[in-house]
C-alpha atoms as a PDB file:
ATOM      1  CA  UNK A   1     -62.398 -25.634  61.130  1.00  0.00           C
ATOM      2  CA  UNK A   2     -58.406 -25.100  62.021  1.00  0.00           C
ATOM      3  CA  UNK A   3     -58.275 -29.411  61.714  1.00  0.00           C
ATOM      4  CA  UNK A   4     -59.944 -29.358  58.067  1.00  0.00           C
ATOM      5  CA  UNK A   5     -57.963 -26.569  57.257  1.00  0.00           C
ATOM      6  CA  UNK A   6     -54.600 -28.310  58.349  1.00  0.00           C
ATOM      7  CA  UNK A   7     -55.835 -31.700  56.860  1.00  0.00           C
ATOM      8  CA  UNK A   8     -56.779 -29.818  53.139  1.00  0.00           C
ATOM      9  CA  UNK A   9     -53.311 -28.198  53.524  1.00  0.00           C
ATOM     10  CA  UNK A  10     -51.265 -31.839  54.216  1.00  0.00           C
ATOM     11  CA  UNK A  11     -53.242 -33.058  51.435  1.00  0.00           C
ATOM     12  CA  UNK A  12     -52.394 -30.171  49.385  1.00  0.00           C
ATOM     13  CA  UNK A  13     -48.491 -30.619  49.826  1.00  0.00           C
ATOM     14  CA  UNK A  14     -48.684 -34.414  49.080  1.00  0.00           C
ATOM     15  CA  UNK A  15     -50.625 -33.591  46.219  1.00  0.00           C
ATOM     16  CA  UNK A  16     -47.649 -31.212  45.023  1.00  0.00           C
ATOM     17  CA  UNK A  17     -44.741 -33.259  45.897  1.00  0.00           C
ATOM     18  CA  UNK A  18     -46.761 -36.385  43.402  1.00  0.00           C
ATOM     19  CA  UNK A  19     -46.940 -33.992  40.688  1.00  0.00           C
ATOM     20  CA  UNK A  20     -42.872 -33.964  40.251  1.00  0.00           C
ATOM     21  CA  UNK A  21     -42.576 -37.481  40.922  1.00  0.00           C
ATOM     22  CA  UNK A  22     -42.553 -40.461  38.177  1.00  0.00           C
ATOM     23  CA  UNK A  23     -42.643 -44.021  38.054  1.00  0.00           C
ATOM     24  CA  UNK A  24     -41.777 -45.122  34.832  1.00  0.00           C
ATOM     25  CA  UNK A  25     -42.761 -48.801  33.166  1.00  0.00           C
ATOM     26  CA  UNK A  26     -39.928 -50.763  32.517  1.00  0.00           C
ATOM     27  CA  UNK A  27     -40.997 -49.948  28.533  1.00  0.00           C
ATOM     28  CA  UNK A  28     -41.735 -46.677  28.635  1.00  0.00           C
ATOM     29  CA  UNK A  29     -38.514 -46.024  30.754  1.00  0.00           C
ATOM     30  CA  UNK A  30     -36.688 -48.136  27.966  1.00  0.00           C
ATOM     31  CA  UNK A  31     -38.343 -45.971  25.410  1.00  0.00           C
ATOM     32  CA  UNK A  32     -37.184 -42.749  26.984  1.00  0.00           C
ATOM     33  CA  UNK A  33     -33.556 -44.063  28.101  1.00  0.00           C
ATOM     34  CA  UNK A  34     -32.551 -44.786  24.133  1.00  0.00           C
ATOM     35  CA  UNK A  35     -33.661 -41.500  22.938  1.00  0.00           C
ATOM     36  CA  UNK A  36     -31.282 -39.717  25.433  1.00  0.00           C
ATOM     37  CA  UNK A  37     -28.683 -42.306  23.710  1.00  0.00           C
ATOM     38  CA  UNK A  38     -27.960 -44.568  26.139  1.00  0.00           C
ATOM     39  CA  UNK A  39     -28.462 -48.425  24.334  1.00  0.00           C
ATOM     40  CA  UNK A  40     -24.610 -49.019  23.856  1.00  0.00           C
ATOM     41  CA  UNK A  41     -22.996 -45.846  25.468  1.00  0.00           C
ATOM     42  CA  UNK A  42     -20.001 -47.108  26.608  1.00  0.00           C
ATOM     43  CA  UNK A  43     -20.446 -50.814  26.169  1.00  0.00           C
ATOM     44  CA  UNK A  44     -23.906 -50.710  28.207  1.00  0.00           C
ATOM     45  CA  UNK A  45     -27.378 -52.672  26.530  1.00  0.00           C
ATOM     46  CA  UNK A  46     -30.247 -50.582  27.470  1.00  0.00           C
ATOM     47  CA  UNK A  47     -31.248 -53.755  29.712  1.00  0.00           C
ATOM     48  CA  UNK A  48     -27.824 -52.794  31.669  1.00  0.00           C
ATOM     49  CA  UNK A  49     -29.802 -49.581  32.291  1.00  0.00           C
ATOM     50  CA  UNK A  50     -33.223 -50.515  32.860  1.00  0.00           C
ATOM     51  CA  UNK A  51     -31.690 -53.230  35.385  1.00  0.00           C
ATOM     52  CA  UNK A  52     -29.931 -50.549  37.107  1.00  0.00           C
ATOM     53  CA  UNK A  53     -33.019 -48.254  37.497  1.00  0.00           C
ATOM     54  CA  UNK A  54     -34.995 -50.990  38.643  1.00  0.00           C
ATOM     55  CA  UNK A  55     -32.927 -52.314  41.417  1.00  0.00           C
ATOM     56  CA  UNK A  56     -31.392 -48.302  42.115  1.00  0.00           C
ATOM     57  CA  UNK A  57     -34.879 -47.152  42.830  1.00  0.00           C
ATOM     58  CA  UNK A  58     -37.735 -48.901  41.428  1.00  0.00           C
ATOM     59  CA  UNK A  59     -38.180 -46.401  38.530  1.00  0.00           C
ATOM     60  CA  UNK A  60     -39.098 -43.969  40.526  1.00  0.00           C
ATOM     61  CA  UNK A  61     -37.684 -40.276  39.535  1.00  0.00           C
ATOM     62  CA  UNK A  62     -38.355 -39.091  43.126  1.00  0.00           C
ATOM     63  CA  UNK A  63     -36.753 -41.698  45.464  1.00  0.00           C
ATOM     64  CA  UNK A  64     -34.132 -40.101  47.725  1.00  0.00           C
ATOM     65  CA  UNK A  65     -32.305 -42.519  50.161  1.00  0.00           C
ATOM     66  CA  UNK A  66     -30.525 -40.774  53.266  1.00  0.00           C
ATOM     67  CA  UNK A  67     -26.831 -42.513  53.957  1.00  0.00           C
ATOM     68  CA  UNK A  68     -25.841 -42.907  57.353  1.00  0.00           C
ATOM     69  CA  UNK A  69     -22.920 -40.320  56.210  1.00  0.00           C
ATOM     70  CA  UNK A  70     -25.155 -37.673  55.905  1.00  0.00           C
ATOM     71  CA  UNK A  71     -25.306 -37.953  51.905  1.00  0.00           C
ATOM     72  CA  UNK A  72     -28.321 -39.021  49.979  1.00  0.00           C
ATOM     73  CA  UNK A  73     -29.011 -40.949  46.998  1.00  0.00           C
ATOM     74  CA  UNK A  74     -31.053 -39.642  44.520  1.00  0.00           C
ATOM     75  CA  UNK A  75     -33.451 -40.344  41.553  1.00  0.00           C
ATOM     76  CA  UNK A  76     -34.071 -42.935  39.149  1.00  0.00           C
ATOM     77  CA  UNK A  77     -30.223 -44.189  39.042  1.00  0.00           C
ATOM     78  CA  UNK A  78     -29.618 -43.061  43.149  1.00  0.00           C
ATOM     79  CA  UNK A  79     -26.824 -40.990  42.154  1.00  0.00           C
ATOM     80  CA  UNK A  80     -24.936 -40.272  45.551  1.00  0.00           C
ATOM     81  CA  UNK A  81     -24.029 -36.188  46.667  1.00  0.00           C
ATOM     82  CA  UNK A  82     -20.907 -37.618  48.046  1.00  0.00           C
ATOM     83  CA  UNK A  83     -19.019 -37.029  44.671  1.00  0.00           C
ATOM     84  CA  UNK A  84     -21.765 -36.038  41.946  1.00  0.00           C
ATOM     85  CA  UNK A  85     -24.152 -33.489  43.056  1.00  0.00           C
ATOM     86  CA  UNK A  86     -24.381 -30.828  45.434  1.00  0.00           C
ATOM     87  CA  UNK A  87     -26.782 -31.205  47.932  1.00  0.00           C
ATOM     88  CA  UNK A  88     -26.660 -28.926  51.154  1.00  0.00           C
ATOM     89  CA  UNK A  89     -22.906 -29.479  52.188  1.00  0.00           C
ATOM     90  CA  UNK A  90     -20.573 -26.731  50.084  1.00  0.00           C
ATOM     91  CA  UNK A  91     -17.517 -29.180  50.541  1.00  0.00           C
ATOM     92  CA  UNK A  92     -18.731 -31.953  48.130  1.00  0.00           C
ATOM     93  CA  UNK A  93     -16.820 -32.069  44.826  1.00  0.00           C
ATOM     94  CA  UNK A  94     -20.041 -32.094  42.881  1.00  0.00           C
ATOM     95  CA  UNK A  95     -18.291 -33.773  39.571  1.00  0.00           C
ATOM     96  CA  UNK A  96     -22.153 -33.828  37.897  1.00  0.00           C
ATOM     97  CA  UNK A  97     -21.859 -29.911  38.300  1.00  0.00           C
ATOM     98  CA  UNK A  98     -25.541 -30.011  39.223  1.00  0.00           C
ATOM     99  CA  UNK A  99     -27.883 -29.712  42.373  1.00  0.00           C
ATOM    100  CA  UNK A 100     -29.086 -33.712  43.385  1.00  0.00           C
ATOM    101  CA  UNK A 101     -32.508 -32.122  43.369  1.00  0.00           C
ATOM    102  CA  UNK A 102     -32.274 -31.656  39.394  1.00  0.00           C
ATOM    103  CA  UNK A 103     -31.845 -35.334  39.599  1.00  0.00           C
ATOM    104  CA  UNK A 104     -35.325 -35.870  40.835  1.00  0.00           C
ATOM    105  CA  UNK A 105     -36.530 -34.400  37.821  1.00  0.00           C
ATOM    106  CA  UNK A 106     -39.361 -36.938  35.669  1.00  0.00           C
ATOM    107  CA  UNK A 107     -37.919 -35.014  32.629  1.00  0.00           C
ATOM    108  CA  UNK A 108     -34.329 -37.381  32.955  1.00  0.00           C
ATOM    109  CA  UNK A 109     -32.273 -35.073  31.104  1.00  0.00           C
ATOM    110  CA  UNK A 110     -29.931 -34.111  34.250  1.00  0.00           C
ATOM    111  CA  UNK A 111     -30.231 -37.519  35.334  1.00  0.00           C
ATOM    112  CA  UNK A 112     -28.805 -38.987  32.447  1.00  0.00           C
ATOM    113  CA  UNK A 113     -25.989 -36.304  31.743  1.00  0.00           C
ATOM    114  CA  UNK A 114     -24.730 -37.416  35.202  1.00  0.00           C
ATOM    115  CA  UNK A 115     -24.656 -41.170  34.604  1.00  0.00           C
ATOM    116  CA  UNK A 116     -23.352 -40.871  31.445  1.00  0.00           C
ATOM    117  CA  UNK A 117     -20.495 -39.233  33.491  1.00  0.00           C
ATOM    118  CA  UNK A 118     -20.378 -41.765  35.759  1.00  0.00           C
ATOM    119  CA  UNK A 119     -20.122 -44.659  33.255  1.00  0.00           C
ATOM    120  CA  UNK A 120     -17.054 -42.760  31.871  1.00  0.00           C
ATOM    121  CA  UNK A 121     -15.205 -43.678  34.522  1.00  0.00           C
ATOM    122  CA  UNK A 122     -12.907 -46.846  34.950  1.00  0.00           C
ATOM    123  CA  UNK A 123     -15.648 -48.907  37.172  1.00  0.00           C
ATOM    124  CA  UNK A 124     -18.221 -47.749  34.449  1.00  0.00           C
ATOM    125  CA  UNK A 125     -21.751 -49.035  35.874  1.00  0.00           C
ATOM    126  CA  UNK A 126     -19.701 -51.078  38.701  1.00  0.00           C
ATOM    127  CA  UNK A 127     -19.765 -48.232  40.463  1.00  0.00           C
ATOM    128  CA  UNK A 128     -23.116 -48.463  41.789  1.00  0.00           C
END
């Protein structure tokens, strides 16, 4: 009974964790990327951004990738905590002003107020 109990309650988490995840189709992620504004925002196609979502984390809202520094990259554009979010490590400077776990979010919003930031800076998209 404890082993079914244990296995229903793994299942249970994974089931929870899927619910906040999304992987986007390259059109529907197109579709959702140009009403947030982003086809031309600061000299950028929406292909620029679709290719970067693609190759950052196969569309995937949830991936996280864990740097041998101890930050992470996170969500659909792998935006790093070094600089842009906080993540567990108060020192960070955070310039997204947002936890990296809002970047995880299917929703996008937070996601794309951060790269927008990022792609006002002098390496624009060069800096992923």
């Amino acid at each position: 009974m404890q082993i079914m109990l244990l296995a229903f309650a793994s299942l249970f988490g994974c089931l929870l964790t899927a619910c906040h995840a999304k992987v986007y189709s390259r059109c529907e992620l197109a579709r959702v990327l140009q009403e947030f504004g982003l086809e031309g925002y600061r000299g950028y196609s929406l292909a620029d951004w679709v290719c970067l979502a693609y190759f950052a984390s196969g569309f995937n809202t949830a991936a996280v990738d864990h740097e041998a520094d101890g930050s992470t990259n996170n969500g659909l554009f792998q935006i790093n905590s070094r600089k842009w979010c906080k993540n567990l490590n108060p020192q960070v400077p955070n310039l997204c002003q947002m936890y990296c776990s809002d970047l995880l979010d299917p929703n996008l919003k937070d996601t794309v107020i951060c790269a927008m930031k990022i792609a006002q800076q002098p390496m624009g998209l060069g800096s992923w």
